[in-house]
Protein backbone atom coordinates (compact mmCIF):
# COMPACT_ATOMS: atom_id res chain seq x y z
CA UNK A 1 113.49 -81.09 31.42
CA UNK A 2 114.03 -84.87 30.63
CA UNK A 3 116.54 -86.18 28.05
CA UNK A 4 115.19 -85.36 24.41
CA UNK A 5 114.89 -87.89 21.66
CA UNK A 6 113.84 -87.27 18.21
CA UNK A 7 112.38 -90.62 16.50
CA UNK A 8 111.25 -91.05 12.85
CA UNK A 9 108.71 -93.98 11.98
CA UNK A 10 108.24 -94.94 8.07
CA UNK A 11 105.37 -94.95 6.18
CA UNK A 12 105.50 -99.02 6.58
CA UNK A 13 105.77 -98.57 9.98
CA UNK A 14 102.25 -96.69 9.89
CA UNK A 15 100.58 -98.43 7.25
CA UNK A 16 97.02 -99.36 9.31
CA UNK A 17 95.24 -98.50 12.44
CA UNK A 18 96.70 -101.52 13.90
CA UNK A 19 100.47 -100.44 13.32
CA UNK A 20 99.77 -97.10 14.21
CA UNK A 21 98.55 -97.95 17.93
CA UNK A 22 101.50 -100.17 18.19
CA UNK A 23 103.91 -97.49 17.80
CA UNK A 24 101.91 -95.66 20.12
CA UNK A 25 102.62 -98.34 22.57
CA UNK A 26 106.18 -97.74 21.54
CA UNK A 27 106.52 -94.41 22.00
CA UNK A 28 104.73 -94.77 25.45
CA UNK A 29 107.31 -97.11 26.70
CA UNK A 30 110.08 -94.98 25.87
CA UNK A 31 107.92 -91.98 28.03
CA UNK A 32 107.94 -94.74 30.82
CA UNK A 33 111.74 -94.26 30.55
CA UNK A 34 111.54 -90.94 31.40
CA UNK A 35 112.06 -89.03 27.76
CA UNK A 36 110.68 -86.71 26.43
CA UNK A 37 110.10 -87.32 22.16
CA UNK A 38 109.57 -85.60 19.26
CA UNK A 39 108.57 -88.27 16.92
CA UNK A 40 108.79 -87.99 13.05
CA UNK A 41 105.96 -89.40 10.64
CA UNK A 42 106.31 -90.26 7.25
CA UNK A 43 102.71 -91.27 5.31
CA UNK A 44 101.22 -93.85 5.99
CA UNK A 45 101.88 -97.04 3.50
CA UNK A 46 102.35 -95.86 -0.13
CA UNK A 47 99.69 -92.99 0.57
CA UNK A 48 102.35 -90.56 -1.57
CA UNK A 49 102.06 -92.49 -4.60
CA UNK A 50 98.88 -92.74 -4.64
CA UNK A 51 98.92 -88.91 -4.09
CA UNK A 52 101.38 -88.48 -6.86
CA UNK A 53 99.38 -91.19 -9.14
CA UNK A 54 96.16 -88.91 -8.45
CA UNK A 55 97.73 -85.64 -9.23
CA UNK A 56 98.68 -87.41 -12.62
CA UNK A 57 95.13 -88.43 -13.57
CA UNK A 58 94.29 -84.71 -13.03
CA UNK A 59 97.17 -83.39 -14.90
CA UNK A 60 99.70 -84.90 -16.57
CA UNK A 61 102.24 -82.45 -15.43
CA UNK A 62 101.46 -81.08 -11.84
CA UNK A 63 101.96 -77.91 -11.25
CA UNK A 64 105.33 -78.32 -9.10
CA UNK A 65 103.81 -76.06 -5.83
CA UNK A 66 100.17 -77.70 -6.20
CA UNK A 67 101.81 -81.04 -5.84
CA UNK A 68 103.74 -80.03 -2.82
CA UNK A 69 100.68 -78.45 -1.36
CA UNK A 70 99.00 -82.45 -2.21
CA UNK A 71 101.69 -84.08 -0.85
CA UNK A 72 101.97 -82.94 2.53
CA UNK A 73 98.56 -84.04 3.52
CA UNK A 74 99.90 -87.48 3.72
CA UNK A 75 102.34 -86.61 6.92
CA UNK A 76 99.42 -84.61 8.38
CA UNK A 77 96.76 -87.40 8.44
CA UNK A 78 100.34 -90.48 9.79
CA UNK A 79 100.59 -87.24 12.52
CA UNK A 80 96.63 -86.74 13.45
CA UNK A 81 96.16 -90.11 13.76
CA UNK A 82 99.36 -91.11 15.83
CA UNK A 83 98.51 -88.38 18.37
CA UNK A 84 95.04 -89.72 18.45
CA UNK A 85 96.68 -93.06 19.82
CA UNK A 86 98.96 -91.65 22.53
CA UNK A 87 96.03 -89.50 24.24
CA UNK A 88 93.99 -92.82 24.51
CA UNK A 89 97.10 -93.67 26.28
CA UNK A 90 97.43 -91.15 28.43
CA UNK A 91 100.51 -89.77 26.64
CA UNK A 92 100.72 -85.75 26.92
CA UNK A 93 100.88 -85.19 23.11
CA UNK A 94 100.19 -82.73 20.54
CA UNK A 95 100.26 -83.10 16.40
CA UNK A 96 102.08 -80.23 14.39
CA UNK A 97 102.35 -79.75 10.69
CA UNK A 98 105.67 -77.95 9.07
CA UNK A 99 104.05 -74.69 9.42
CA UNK A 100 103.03 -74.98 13.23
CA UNK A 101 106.19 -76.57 13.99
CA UNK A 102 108.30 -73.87 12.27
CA UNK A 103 110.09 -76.12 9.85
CA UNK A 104 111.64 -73.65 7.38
CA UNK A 105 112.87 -74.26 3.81
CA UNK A 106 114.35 -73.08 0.54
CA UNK A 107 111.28 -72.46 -2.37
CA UNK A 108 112.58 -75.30 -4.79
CA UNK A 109 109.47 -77.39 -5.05
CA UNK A 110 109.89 -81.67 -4.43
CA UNK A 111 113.39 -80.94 -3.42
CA UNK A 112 113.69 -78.25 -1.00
CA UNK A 113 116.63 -77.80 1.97
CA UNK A 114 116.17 -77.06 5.43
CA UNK A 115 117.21 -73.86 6.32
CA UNK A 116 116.24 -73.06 10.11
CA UNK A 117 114.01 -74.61 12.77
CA UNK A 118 112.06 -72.71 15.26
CA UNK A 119 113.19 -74.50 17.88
CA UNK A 120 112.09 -72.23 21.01
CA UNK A 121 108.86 -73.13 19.91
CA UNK A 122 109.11 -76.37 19.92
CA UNK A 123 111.56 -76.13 23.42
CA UNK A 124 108.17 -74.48 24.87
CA UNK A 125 105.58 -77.33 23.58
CA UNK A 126 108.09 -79.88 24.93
CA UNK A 127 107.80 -78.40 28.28
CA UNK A 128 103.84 -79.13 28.32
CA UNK A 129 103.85 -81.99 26.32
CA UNK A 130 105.68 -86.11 26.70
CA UNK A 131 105.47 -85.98 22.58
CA UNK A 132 105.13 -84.04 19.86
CA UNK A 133 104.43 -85.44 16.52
CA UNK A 134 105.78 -83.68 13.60
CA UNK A 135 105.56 -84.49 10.32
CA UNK A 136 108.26 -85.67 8.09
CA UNK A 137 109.21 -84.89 4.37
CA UNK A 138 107.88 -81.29 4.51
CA UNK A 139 108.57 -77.65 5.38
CA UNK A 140 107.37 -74.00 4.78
CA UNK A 141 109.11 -71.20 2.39
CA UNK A 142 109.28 -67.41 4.28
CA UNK A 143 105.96 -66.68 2.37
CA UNK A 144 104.24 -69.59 3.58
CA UNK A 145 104.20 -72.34 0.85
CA UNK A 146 104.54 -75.71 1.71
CA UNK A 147 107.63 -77.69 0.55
CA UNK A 148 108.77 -81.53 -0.11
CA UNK A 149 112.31 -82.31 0.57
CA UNK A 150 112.43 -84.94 -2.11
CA UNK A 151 111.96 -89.40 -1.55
CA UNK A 152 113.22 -90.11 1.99
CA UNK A 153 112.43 -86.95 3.01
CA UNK A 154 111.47 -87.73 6.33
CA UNK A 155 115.57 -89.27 7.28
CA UNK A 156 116.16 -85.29 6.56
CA UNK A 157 113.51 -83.95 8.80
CA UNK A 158 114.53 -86.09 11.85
CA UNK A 159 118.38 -86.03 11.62
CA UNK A 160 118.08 -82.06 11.21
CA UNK A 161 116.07 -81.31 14.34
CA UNK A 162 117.83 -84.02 16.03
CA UNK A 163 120.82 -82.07 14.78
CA UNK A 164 119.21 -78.50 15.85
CA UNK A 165 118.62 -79.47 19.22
CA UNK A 166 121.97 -81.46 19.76
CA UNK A 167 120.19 -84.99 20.97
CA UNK A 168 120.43 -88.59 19.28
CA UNK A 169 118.58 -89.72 16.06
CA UNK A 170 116.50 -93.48 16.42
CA UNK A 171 115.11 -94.08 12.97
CA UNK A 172 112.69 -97.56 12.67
CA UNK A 173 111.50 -99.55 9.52
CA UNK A 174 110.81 -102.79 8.61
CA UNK A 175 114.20 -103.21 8.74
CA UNK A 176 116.31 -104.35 12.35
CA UNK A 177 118.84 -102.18 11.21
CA UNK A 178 121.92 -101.75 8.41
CA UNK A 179 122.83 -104.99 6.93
CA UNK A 180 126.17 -105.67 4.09
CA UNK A 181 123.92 -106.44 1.84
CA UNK A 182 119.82 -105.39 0.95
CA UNK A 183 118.12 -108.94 2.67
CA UNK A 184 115.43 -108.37 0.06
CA UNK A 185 118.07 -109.89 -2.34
CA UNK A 186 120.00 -112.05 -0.21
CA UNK A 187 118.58 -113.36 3.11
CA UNK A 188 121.90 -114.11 4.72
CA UNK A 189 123.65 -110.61 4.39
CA UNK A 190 125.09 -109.78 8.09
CA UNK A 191 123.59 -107.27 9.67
CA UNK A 192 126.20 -104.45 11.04
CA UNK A 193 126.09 -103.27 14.66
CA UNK A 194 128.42 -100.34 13.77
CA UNK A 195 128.84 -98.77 10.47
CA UNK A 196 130.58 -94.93 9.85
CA UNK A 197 129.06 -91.81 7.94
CA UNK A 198 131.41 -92.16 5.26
CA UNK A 199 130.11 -95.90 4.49
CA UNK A 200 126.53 -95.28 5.10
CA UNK A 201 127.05 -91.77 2.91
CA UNK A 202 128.54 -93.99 0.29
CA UNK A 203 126.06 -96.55 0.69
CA UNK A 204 122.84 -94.60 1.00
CA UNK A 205 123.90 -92.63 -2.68
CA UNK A 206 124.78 -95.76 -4.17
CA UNK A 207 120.84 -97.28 -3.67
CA UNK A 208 120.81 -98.80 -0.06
CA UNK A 209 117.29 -97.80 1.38
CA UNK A 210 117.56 -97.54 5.08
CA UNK A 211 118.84 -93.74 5.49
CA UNK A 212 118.69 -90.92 2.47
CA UNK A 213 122.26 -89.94 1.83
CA UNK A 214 121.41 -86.35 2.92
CA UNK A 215 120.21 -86.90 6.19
CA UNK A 216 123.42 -88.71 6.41
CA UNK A 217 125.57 -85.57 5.49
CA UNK A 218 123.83 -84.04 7.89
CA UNK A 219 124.64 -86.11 10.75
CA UNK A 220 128.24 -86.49 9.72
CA UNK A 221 128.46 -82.68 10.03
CA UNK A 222 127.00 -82.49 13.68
CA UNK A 223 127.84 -85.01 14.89
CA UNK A 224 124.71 -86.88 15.47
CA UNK A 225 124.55 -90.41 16.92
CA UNK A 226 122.12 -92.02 14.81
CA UNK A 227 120.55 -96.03 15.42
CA UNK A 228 118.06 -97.91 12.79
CA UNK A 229 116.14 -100.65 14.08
CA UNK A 230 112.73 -102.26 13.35
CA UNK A 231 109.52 -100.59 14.55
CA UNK A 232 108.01 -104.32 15.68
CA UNK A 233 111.11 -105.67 17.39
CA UNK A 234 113.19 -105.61 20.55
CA UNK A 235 116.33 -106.84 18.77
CA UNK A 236 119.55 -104.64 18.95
CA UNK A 237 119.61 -102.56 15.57
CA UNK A 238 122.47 -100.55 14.07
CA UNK A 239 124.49 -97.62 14.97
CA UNK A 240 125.61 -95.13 12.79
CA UNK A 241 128.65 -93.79 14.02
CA UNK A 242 131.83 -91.40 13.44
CA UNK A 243 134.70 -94.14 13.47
CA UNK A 244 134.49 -98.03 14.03
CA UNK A 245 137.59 -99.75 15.46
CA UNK A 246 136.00 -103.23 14.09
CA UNK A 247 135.95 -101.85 11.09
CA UNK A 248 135.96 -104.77 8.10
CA UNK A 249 138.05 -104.06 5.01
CA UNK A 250 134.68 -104.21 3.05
CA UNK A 251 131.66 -103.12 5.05
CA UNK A 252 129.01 -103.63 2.88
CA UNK A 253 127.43 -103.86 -0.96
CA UNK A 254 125.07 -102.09 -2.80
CA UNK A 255 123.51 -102.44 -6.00
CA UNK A 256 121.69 -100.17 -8.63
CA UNK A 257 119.56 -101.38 -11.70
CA UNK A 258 118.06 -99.55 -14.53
CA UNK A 259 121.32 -97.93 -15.44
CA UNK A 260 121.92 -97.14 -19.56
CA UNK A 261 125.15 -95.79 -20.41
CA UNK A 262 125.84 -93.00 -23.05
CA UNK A 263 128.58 -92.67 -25.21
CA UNK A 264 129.79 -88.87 -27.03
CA UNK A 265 132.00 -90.23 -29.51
CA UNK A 266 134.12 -88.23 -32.30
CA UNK A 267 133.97 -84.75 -30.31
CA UNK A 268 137.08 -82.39 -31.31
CA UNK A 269 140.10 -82.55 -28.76
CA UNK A 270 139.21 -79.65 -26.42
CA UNK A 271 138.02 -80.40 -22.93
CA UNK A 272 136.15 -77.28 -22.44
CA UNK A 273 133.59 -78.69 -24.49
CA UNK A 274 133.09 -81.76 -21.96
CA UNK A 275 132.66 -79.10 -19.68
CA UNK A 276 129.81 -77.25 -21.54
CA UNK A 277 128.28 -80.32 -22.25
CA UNK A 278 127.82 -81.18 -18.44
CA UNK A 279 127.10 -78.23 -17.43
CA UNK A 280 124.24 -78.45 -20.00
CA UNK A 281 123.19 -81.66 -18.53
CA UNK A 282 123.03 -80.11 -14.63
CA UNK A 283 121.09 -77.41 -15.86
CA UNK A 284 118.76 -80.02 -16.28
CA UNK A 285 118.89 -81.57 -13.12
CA UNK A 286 119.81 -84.94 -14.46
CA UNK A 287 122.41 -87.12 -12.49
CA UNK A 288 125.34 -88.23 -14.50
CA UNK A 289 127.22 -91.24 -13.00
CA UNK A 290 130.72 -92.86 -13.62
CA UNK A 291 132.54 -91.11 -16.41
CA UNK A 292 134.98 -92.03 -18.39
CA UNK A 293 137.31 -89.60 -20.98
CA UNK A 294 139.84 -90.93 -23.81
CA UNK A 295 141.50 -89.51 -26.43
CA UNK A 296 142.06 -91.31 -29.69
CA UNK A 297 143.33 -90.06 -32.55
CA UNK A 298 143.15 -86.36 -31.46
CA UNK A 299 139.20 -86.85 -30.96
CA UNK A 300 137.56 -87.12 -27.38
CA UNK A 301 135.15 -90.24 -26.46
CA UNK A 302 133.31 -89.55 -23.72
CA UNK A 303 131.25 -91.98 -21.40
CA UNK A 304 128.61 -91.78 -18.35
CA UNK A 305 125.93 -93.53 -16.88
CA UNK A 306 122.41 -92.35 -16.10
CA UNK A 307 119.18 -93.67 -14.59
CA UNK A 308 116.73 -95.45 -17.51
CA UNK A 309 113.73 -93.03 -15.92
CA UNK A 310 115.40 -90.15 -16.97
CA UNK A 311 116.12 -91.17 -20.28
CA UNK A 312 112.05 -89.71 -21.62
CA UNK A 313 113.97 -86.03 -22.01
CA UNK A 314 117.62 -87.08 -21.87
CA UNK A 315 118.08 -87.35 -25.59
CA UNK A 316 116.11 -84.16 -26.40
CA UNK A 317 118.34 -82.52 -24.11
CA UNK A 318 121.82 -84.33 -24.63
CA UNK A 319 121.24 -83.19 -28.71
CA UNK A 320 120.57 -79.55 -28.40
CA UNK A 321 124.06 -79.41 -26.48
CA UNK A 322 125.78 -81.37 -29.05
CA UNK A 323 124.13 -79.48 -32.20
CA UNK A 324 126.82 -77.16 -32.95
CA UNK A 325 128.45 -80.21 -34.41
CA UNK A 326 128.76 -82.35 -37.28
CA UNK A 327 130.73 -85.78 -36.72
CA UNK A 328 129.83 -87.07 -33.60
CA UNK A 329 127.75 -89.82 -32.52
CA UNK A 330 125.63 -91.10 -29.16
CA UNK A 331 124.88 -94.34 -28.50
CA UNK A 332 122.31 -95.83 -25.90
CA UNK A 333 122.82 -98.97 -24.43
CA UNK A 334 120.36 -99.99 -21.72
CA UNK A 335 120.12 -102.69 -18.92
CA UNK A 336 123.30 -102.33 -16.94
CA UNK A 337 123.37 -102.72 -13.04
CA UNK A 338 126.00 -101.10 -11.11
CA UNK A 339 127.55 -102.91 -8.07
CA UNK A 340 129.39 -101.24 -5.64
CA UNK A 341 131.63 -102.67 -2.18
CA UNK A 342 132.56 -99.93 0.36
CA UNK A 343 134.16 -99.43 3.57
CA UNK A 344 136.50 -97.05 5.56
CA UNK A 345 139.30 -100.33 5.76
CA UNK A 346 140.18 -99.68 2.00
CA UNK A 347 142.00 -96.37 3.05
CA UNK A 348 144.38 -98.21 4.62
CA UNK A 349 144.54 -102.16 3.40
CA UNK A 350 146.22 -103.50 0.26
CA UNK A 351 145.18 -105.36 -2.22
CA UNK A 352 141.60 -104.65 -2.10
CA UNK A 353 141.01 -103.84 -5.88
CA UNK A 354 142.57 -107.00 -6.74
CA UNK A 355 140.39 -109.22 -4.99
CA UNK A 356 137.37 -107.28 -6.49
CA UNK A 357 138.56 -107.90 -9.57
CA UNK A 358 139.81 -110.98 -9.43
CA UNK A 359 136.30 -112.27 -8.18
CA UNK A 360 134.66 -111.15 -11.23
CA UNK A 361 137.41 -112.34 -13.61
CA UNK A 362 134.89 -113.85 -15.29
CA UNK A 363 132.29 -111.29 -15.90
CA UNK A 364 132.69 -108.34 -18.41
CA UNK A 365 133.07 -105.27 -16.83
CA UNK A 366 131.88 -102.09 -19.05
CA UNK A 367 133.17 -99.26 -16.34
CA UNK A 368 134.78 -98.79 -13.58
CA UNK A 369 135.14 -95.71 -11.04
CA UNK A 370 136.43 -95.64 -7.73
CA UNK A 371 137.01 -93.70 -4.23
CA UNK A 372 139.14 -93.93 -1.06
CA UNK A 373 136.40 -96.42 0.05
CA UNK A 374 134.59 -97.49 -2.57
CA UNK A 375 134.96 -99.38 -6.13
CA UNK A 376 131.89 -99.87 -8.33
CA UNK A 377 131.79 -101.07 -11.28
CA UNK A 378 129.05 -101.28 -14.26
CA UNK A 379 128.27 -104.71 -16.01
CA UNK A 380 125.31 -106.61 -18.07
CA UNK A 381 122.05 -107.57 -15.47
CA UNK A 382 122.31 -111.17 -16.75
CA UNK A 383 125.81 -111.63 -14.48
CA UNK A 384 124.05 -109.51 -11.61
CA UNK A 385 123.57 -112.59 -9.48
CA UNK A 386 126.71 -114.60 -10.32
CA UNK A 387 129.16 -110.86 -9.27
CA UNK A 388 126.91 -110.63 -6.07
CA UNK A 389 127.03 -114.13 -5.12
CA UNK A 390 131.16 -113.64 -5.72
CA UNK A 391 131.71 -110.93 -3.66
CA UNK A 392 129.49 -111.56 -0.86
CA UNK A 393 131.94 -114.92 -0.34
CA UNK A 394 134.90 -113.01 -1.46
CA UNK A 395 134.56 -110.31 1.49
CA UNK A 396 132.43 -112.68 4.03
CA UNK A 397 128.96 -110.31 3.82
């Protein structure tokens, strides 16, 4: 059998009938080449909000499997219609949903995991077929109920079969591949021709768009050679790779808004409650960022961030783990942006922190958290643009 590649195309990269024969033409090309493909849809345009905004109007709390079972009709219809292009081009081809391609998952609704593939299924269609189209973002529980795997889904479906059948990952966007810095905010970041798992893990969970950070885990752990490009261009695009000898000191930036910070102050000096009160929290599923503990005058202040969106049933929350006592307080303050720099050279150069710091000397910095390759801190929006502008000169991205 020819050389396997698994592809993934984005919802932008789908958005019309005019798009969706050009990636046809794409994927016919690479045929020409003498691959075979299995090529990964995500919806076409912003088809899942609207799903998502329509499930709303009919309930203002969607039943969790009922809006799975609506969402996954987006995928279908990128798939049906993508498959309708390649026959008309003579491609070999054939359309399959999660369920006919065997794509199996946990039961946690809007966020479940891959578990197994059947992949001597799809080793049998591949053996008739140039292409098959799959769609992205979903799979099927052992009882047969369709499943979301969560925003960005489609990253996760690719990179796992790519992963399940041992070939290389090609994921294409708008985008002609990783760059330092999101070009929506500043048109001259660099684009990168190599960057590792552990930067693009760091940068993908710290807000950069191109990959979801667990289709990046997931490549990290096999091994997978993974390259972003643009859908509508020939020019050389990014590869995501295990180590980088030209590795910079900083390899890129990343920046997320909407972030409020919460502060436990006055709770009595015993640590096990800090414990209780997270674990609390996670029951919830809410995602609790860049904490800080101190101890003054035998009482603990505690400090995190969290997402603004999540702040409609934070409170209610927060307060029935904090209820057992009297003296404490929690404060709100909203409109803080976190800013993060990462890359694999800070394990081993000097001096790194002080240049970050010393750039944005003049801003006031509220927290601070780091890793072996990463510092981020959290400050006021109003000095977003000033601390971006600074460290994009400061480490030339």
């Amino acid at each position: 059998m020819n050389d396997i590649v698994v592809q993934k195309y984005g919802g932008s990269s789908l958005a019309n009938s005019e798009k969706i024969k050009r990636v046809a033409q794409k994927i016919r090309d690479k045929v020409n080449e003498g691959y075979k493909l299995i090529v990964i849809v995500s919806a076409m345009g912003k088809t899942t909000d609207q799903l998502v905004d329509l499930a709303k109007e009919v309930s203002p709390k969607p039943h969790p499997r009922e809006l799975d079972m609506l969402l996954t009709t987006g995928e279908q219809v990128s798939a049906a219609l993508l498959s309708m292009a390649l026959n008309d081009l003579k491609v070999k081809t054939k359309s399959l949903n999660a369920f006919q391609a065997g794509i199996f998952t946990s039961s946690n609704f809007s966020e479940a995991r891959i578990q197994k593939f059947k992949i001597e299924k799809i080793m049998k269609l591949l053996r008739d077929h140039d292409v098959l189209v799959i769609t992205g973002f979903q799979g099927v529980t052992e009882e047969g109920d369709l499943t979301t795997l969560g925003r960005g889904g489609s990253d996760i479906s690719a990179v796992a079969l790519a992963a399940a059948l041992g070939t290389d990952c090609e994921i294409y966007s708008d985008f002609p591949g990783i760059f330092t810095f999101d070009p929506r905010l500043y048109r001259n970041a660099k684009k990168l021709k190599y960057v590792t798992y552990d930067e693009m893990l760091e940068m993908a969970s710290l807000g950069a768009r191109v990959l979801h950070s667990r289709a990046v885990e997931i490549a990290k752990k096999y091994n997978v050679k993974v390259y972003c490009a643009s859908t509508f261009s020939d020019e050389e695009g990014t590869y995501v790779v295990a180590d980088n000898i030209e590795q910079s000191v900083v390899t890129g930036m990343s920046v997320m808004e909407n972030q409020t910070r919460v502060t436990i102050a006055n709770l009595p000096l015993d640590y096990s409650l800090v414990y209780k009160i997270f674990d609390k929290v996670a029951q919830k599923a809410f995602n609790v960022d860049m904490i800080s503990i101190i101890s003054i005058n035998n009482r603990l202040h505690v400090s995190f961030t969290i997402i603004e969106g999540e702040m409609e049933n934070f409170d209610r929350y927060l307060r029935e783990a904090l209820s057992s006592f009297d003296e404490i307080s929690v404060n709100y303050e909203h409109g803080y942006v976190k800013l993060s720099v990462v890359g694999i050279g800070m394990r081993n150069e000097k001096g790194v922190a002080s240049r970050f710091f010393k750039s944005l000397r003049d801003i006031p910095i509220k927290m601070v958290t780091t890793s072996e390759i990463k510092i981020s801190c959290l400050i006021e929006k109003e000095y977003m643009k000033k601390a971006i502008d600074t460290l994009i000169k400061e480490f030339n991205l």
